[in-house]
N, C-alpha and C. Protein backbone atom coordinates (compact mmCIF):
# COMPACT_ATOMS: atom_id res chain seq x y z
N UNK A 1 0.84 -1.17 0.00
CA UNK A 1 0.00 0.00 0.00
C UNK A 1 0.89 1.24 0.00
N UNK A 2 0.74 2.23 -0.50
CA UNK A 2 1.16 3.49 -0.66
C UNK A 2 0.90 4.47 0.16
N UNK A 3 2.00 4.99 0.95
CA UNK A 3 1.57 6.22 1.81
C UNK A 3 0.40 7.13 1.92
N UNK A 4 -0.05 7.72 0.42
CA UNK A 4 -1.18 8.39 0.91
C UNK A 4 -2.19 7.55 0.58
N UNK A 5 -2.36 5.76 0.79
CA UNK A 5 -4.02 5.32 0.97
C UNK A 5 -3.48 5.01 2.40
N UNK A 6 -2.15 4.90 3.13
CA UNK A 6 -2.93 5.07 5.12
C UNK A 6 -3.80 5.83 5.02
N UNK A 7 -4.67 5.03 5.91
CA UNK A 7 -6.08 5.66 6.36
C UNK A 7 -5.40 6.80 7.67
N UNK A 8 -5.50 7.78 7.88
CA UNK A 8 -5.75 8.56 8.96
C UNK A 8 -6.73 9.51 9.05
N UNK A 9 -7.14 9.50 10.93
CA UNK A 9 -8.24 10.26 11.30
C UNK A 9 -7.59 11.70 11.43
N UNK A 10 -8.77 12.59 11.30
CA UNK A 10 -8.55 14.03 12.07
C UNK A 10 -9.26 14.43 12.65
N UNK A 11 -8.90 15.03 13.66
CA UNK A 11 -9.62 15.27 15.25
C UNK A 11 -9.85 16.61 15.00
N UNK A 12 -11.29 17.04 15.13
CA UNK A 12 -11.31 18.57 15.62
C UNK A 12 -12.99 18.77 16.37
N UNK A 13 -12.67 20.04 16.40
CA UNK A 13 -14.15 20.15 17.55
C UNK A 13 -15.04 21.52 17.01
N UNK A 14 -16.42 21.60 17.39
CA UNK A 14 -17.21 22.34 17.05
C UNK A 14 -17.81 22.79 18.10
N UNK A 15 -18.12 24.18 17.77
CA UNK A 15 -19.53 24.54 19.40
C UNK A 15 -20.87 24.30 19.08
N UNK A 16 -20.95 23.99 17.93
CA UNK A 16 -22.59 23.58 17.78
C UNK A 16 -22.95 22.26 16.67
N UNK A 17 -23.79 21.22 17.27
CA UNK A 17 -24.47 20.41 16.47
C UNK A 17 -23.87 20.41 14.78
N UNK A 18 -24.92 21.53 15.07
CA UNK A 18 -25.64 22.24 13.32
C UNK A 18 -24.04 22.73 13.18
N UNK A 19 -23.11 22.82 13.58
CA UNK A 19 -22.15 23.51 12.14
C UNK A 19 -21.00 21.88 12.29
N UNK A 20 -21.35 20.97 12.98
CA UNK A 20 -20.45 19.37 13.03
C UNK A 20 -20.97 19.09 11.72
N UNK A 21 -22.39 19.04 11.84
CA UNK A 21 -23.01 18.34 10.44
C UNK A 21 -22.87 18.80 9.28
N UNK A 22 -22.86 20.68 9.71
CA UNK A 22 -22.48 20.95 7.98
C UNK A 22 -20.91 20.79 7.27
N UNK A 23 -20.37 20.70 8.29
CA UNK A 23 -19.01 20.36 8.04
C UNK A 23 -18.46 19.33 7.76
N UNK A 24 -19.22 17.96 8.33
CA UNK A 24 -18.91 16.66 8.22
C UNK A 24 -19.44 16.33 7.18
N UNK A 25 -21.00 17.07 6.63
CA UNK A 25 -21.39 16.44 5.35
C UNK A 25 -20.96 16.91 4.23
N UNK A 26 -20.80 18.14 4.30
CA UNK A 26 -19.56 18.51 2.87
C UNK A 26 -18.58 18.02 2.82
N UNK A 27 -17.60 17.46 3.89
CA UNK A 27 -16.42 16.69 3.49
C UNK A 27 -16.49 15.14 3.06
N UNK A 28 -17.73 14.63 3.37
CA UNK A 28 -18.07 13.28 2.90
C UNK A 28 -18.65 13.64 1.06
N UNK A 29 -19.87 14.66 1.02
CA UNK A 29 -20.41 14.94 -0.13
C UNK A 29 -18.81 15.09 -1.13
N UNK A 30 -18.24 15.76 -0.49
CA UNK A 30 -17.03 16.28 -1.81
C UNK A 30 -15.79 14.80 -1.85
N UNK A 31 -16.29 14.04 -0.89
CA UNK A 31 -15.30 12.72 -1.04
C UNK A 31 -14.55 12.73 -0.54
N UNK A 32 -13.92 13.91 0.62
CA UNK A 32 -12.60 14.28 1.07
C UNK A 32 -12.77 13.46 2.44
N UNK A 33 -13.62 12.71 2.87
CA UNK A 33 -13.53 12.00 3.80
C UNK A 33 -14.77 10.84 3.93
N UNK A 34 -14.68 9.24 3.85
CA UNK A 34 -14.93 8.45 4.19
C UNK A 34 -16.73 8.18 5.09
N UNK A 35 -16.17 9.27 6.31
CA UNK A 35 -17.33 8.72 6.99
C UNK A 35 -16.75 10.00 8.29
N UNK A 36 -17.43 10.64 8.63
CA UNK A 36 -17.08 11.51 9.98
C UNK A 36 -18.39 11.20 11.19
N UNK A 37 -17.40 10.69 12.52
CA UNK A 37 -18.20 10.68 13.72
C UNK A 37 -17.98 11.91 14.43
N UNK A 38 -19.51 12.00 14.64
CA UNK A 38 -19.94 13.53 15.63
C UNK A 38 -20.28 12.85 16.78
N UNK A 39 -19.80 13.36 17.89
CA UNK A 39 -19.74 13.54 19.57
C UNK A 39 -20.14 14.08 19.99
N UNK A 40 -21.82 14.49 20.52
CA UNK A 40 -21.56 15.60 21.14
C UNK A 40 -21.56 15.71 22.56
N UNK A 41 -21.69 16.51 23.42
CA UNK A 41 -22.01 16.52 25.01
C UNK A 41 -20.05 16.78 25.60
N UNK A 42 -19.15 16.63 24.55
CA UNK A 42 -18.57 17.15 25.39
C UNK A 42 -17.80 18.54 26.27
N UNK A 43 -16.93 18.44 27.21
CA UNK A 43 -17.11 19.91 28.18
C UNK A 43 -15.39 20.03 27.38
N UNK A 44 -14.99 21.12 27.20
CA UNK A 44 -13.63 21.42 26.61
C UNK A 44 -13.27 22.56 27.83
N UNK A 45 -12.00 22.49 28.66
CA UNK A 45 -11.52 23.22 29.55
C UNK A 45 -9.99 23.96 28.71
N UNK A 46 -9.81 25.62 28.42
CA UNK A 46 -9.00 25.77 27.79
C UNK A 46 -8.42 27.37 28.24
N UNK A 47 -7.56 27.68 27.99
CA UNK A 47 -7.09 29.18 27.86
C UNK A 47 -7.44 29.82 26.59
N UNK A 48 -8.17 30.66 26.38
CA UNK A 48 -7.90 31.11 24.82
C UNK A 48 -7.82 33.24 25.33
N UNK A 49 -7.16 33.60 24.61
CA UNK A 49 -6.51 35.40 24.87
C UNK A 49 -6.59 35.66 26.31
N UNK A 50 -5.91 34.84 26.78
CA UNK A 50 -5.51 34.99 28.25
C UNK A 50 -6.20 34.57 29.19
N UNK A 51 -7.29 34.21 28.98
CA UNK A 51 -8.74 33.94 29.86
C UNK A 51 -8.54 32.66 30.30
N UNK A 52 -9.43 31.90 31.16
CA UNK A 52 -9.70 30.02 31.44
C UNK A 52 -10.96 30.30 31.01
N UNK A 53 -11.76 29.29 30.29
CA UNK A 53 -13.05 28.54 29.28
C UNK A 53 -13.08 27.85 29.64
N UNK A 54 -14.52 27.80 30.20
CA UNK A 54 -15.34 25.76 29.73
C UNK A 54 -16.19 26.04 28.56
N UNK A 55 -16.40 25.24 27.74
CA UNK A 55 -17.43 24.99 26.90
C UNK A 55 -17.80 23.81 26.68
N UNK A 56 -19.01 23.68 26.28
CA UNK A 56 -19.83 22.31 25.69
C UNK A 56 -19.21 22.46 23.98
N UNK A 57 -18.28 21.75 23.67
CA UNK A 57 -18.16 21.16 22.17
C UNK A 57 -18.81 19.94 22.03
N UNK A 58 -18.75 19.80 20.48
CA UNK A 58 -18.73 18.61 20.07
C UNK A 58 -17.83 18.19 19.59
N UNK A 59 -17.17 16.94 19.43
CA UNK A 59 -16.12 16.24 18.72
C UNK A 59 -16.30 15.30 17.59
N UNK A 60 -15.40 15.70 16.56
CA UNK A 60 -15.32 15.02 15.29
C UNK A 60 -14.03 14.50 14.85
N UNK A 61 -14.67 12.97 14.28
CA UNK A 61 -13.07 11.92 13.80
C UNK A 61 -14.06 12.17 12.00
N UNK A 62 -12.66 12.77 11.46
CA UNK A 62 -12.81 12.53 10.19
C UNK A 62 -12.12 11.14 9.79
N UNK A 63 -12.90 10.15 8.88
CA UNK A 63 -11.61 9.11 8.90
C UNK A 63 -12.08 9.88 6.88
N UNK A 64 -10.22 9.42 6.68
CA UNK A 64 -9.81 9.60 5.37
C UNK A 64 -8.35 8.81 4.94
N UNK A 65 -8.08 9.23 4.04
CA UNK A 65 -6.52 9.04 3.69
C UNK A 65 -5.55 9.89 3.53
N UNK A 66 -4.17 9.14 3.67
CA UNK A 66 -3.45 10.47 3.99
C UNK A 66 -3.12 11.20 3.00
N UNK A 67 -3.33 10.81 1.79
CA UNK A 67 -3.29 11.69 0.33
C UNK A 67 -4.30 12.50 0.39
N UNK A 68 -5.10 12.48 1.12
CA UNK A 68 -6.33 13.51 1.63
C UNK A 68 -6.13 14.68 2.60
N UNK A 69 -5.41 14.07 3.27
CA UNK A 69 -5.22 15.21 4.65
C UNK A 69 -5.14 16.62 4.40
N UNK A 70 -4.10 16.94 3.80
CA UNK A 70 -3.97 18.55 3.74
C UNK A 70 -4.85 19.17 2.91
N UNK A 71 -5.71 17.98 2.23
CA UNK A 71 -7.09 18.98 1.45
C UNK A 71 -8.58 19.02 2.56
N UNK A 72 -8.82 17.64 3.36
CA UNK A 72 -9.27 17.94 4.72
C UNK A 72 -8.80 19.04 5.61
N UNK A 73 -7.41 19.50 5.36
CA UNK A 73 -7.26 20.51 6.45
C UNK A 73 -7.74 22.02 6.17
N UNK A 74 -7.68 21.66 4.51
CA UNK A 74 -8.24 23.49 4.16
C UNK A 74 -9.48 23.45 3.96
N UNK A 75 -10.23 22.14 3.40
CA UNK A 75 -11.66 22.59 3.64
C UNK A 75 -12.20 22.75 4.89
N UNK A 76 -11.51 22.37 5.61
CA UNK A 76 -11.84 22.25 7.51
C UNK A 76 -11.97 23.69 7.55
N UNK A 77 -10.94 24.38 7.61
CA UNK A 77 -10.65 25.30 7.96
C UNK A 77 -11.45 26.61 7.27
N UNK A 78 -11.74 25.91 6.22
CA UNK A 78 -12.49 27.33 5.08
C UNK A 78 -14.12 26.90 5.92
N UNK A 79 -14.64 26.23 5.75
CA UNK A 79 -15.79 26.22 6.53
C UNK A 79 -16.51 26.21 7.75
N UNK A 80 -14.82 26.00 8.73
CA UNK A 80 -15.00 26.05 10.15
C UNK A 80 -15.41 27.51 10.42
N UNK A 81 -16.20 27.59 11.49
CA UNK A 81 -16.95 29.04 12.10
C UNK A 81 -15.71 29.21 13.27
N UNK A 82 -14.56 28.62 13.64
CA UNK A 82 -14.17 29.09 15.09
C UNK A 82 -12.75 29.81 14.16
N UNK A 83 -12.19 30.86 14.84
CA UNK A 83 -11.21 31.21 13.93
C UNK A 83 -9.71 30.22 14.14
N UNK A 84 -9.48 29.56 15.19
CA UNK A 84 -8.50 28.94 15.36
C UNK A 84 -8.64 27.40 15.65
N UNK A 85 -9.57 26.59 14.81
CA UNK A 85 -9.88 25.37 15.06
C UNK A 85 -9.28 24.31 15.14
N UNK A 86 -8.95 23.48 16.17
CA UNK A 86 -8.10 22.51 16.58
C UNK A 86 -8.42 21.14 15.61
N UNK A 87 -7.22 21.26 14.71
CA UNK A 87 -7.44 20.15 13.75
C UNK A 87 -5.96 19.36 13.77
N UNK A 88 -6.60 17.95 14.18
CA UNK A 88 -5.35 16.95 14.14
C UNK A 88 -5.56 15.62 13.25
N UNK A 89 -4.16 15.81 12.82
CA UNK A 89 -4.32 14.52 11.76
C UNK A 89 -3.26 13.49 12.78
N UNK A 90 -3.97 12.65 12.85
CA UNK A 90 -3.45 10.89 13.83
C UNK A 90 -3.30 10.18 12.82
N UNK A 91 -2.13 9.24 12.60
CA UNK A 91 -1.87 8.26 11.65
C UNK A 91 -2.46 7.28 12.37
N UNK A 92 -2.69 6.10 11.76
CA UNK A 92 -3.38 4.67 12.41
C UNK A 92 -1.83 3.96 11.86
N UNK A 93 -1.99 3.09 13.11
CA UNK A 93 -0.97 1.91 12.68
C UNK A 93 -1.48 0.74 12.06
N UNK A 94 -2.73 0.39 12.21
CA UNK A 94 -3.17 -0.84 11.02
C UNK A 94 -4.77 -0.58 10.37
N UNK A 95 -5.22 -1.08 9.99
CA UNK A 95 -6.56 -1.10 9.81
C UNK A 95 -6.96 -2.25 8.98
N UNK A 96 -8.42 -2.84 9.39
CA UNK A 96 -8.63 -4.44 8.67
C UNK A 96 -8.59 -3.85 7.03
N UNK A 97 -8.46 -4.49 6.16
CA UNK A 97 -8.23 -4.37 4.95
C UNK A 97 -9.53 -4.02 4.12
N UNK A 98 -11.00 -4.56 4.82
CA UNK A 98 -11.91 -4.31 4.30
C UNK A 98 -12.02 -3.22 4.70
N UNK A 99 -12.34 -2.52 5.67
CA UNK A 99 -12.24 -1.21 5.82
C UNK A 99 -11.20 -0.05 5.22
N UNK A 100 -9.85 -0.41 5.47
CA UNK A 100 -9.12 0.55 4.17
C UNK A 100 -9.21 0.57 3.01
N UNK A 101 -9.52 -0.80 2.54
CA UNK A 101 -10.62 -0.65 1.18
C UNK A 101 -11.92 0.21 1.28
N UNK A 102 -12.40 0.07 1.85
CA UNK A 102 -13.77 1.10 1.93
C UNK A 102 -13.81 2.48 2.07
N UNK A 103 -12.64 2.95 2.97
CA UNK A 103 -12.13 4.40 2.68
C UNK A 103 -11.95 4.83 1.80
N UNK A 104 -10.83 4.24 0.82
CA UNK A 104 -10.13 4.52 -0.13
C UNK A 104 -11.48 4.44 -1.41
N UNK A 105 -12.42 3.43 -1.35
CA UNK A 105 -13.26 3.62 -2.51
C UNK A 105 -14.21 4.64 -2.45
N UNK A 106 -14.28 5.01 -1.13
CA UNK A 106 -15.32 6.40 -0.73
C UNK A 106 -14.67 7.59 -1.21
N UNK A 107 -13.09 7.66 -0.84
CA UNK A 107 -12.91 8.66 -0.87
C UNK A 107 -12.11 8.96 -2.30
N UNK A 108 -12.26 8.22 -3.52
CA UNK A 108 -11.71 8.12 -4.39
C UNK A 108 -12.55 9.29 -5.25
N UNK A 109 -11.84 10.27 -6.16
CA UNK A 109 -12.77 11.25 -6.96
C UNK A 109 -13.71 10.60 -7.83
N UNK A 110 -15.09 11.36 -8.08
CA UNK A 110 -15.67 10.92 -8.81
C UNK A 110 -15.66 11.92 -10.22
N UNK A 111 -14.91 12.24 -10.58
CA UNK A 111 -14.82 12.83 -11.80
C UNK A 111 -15.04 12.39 -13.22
């Protein structure tokens, strides 16, 4: 297998429902990702311009490939509402074969 069909996830978070979904379904609609799980209920404890924050986020695993990633990272970012959105790309060390097959055919262009 070739470096960019590793499957890797990317981690990032939202403050509302409604902008996980619009975000998760344009990156599935445009093919740039597989399948994205939304989380929500959780509490995020943080510093942001000097301050301490709690907030209720939600959390999202984009799964994709890694020939994908840095185009997941700009559509992330072009449609994310937070201005500094915490986006991580995690490599996987294995994955069953039917499933990296299934990524890779999801996320293959349809042109």
């Amino acid at each position: 297998m070739q470096a960019s069909e590793q499957p890797v996830l990317i981690y990032t978070t939202f403050g509302s429902l409604d902008d996980a979904k619009r975000v998760g379904g344009a990156l599935v609609e445009k093919r740039l990702a597989a399948c994205v799980n939304i989380f929500p209920g959780m509490i995020s404890i943080f510093e942001w311009q000097g301050e301490l924050d709690e907030d209720a986020e939600i959390a999202m695993i984009i799964k994709t490939r890694r020939g994908l990633a840095e185009a997941v990272l700009a559509e992330t970012t072009e449609l994310h509402p937070y201005e500094v959105p915490a986006l991580l790309v995690l490599p996987t060390e294995a994955a069953g074969d039917g499933y990296r097959d299934w990524i890779l055919e999801q996320t293959k262009s349809v042109s």
